[in-house]
C-alpha atoms as a PDB file:
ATOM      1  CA  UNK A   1     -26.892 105.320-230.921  1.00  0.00           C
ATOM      2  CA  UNK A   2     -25.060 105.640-227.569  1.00  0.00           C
ATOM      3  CA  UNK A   3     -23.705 103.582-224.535  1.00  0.00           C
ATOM      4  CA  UNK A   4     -25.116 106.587-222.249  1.00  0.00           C
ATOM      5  CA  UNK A   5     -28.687 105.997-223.044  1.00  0.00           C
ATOM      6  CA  UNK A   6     -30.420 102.497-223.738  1.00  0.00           C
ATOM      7  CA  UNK A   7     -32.805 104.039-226.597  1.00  0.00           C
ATOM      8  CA  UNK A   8     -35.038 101.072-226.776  1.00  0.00           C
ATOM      9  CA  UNK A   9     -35.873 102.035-222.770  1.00  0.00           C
ATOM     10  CA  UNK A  10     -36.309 105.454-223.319  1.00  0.00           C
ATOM     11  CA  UNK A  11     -38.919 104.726-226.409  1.00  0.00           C
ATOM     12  CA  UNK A  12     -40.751 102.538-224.497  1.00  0.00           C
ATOM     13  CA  UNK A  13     -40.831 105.045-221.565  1.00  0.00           C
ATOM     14  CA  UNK A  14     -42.195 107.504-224.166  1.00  0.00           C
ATOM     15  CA  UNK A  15     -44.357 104.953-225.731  1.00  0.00           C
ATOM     16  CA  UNK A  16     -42.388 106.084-228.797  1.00  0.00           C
ATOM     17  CA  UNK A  17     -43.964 109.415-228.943  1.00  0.00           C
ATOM     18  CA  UNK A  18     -41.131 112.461-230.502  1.00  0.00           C
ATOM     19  CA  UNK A  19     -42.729 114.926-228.798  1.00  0.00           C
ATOM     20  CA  UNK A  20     -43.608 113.324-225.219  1.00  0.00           C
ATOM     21  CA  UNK A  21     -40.144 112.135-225.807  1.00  0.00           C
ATOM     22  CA  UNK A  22     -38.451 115.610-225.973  1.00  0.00           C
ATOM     23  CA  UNK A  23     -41.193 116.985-222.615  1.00  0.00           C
ATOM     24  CA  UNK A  24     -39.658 114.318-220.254  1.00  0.00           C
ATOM     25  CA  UNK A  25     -35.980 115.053-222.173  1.00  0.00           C
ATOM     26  CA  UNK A  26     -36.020 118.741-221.056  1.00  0.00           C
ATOM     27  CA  UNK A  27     -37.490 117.860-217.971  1.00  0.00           C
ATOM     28  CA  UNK A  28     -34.949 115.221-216.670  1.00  0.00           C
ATOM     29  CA  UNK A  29     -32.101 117.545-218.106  1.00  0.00           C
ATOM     30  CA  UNK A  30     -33.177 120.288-216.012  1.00  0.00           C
ATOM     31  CA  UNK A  31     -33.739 118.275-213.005  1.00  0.00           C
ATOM     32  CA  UNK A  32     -30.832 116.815-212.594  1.00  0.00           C
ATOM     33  CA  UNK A  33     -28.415 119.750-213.476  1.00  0.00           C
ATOM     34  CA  UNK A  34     -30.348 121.071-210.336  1.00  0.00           C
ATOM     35  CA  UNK A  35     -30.192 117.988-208.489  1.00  0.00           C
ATOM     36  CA  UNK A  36     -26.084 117.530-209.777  1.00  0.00           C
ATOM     37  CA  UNK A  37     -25.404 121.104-208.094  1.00  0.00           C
ATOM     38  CA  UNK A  38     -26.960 119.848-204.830  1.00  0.00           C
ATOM     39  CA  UNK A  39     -24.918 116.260-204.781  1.00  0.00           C
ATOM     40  CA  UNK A  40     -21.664 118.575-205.494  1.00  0.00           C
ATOM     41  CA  UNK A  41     -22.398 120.142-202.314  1.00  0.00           C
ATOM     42  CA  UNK A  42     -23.368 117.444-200.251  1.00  0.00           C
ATOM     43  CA  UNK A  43     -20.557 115.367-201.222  1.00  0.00           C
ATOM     44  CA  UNK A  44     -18.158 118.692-200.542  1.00  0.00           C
ATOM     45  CA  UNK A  45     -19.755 118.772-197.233  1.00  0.00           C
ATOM     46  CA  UNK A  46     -19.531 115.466-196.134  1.00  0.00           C
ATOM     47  CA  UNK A  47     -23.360 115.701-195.675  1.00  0.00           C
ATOM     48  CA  UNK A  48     -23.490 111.617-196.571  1.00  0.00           C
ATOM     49  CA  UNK A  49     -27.588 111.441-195.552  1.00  0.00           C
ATOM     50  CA  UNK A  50     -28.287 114.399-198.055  1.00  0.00           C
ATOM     51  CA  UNK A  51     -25.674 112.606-200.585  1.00  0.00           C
ATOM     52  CA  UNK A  52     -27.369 109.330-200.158  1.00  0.00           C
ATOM     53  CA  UNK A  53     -31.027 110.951-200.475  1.00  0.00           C
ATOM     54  CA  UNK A  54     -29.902 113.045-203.780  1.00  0.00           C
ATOM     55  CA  UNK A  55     -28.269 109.880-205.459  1.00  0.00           C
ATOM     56  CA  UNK A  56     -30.641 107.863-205.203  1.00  0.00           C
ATOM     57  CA  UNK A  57     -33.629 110.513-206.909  1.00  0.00           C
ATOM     58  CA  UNK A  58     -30.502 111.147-209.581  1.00  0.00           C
ATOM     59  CA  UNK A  59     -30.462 107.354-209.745  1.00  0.00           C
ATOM     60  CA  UNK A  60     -34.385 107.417-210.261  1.00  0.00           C
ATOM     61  CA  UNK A  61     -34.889 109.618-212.567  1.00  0.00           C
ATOM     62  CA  UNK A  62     -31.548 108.258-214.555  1.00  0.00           C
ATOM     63  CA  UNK A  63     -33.445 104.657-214.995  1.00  0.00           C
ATOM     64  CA  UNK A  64     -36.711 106.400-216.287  1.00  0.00           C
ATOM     65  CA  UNK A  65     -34.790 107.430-219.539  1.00  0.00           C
ATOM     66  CA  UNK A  66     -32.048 104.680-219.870  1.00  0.00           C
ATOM     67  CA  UNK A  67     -29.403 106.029-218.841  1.00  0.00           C
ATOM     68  CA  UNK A  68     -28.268 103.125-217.297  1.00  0.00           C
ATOM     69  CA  UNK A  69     -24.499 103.816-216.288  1.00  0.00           C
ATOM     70  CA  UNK A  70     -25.569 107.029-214.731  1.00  0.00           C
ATOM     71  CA  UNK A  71     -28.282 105.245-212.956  1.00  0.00           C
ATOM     72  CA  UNK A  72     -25.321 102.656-211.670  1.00  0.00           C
ATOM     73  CA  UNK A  73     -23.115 105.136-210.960  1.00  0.00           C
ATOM     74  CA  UNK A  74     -25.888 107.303-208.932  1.00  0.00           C
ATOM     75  CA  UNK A  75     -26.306 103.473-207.107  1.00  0.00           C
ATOM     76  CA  UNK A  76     -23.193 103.281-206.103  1.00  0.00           C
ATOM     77  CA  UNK A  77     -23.020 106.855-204.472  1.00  0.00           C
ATOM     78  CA  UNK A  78     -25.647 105.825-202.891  1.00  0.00           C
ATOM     79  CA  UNK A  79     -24.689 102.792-201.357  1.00  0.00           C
ATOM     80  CA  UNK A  80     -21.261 104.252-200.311  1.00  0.00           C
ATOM     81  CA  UNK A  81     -22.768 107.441-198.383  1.00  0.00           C
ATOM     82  CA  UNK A  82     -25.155 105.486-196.666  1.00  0.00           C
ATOM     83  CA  UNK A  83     -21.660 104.353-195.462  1.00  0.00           C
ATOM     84  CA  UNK A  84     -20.980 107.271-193.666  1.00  0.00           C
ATOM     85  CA  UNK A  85     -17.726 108.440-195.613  1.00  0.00           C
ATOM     86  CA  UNK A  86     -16.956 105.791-197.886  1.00  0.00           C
ATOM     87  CA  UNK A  87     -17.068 108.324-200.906  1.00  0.00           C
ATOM     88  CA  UNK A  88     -14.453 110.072-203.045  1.00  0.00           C
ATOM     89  CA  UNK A  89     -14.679 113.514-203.220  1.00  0.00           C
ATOM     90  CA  UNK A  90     -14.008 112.537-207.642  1.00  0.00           C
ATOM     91  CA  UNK A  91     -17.604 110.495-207.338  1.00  0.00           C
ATOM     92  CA  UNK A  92     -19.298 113.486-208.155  1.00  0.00           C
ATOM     93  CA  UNK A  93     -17.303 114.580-211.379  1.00  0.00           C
ATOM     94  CA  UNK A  94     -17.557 111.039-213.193  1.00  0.00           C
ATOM     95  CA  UNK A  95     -21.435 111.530-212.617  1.00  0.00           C
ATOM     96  CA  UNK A  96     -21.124 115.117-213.945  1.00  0.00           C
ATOM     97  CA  UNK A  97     -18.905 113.583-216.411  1.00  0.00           C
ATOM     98  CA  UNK A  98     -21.854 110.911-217.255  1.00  0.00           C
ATOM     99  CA  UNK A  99     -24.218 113.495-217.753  1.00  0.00           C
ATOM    100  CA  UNK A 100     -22.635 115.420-220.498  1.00  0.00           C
ATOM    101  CA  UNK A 101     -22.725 112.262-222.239  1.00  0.00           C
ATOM    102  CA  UNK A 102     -26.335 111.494-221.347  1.00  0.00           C
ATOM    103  CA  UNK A 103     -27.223 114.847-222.124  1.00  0.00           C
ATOM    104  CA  UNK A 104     -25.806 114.523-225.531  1.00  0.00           C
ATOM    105  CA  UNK A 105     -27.697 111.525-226.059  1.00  0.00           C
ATOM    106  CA  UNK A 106     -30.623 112.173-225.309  1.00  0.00           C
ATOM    107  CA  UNK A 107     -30.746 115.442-227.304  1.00  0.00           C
ATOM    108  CA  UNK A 108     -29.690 113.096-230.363  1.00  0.00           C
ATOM    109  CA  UNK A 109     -32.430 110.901-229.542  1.00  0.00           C
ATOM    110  CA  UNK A 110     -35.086 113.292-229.495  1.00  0.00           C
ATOM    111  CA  UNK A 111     -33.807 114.781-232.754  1.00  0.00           C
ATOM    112  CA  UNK A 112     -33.570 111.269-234.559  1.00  0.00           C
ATOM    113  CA  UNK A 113     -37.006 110.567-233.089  1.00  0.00           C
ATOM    114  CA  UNK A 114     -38.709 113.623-234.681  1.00  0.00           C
ATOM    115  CA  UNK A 115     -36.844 113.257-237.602  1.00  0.00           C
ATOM    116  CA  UNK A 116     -38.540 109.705-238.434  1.00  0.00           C
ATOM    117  CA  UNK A 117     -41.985 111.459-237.569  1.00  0.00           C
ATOM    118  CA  UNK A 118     -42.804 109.620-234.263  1.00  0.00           C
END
């Protein structure tokens, strides 16, 4: 269905279930839209302990519903703010970027999954 989302993960983190599928969707979309607003400043601000901290609960929550690049690329922001300045000011737009795509995927994932009745 997508490179943004590993569907088989995301079905078993559902246990297959359309509707528990499209709760933890909205949930996860809504969190990290909050949580992407916060990174944005953090990383603005050179606040690399609140960058580090934010990553990694975007990485988190990324890994509970396969999305598996953003998860990596959430990692990696990590890892490079707990280094104190070792981040791009652009690491925060290819995540953004990343979850436009995730949130696309998702939503077609939820949709396929209650059209087959699960």
């Amino acid at each position: 269905m997508s490179e943004s989302v590993n569907v088989a993960r995301l079905r078993e983190a559902t246990l297959d279930d359309a509707e528990f599928m499209g709760e933890l969707v909205e949930m996860f979309l809504t969190d990290v839209a909050d949580q992407l607003v916060s990174l944005e400043r953090a990383i603005a601000s050179a606040d690399w302990p609140s960058t580090s901290r934010t990553a990694h609960r975007l990485r988190g929550a990324s890994s509970n519903v396969g999305a598996e690049e953003l998860a990596r690329l959430c990692s990696d922001l990590e890892h490079r703010s707990a280094e104190a300045g070792a981040v791009e000011i652009s690491a925060g737009a290819g995540i953004r970027e990343e979850f436009e795509r995730v949130t696309s995927a998702l939503q077609d994932c939820v949709l396929q999954a209650k059209s087959e009745g699960r």
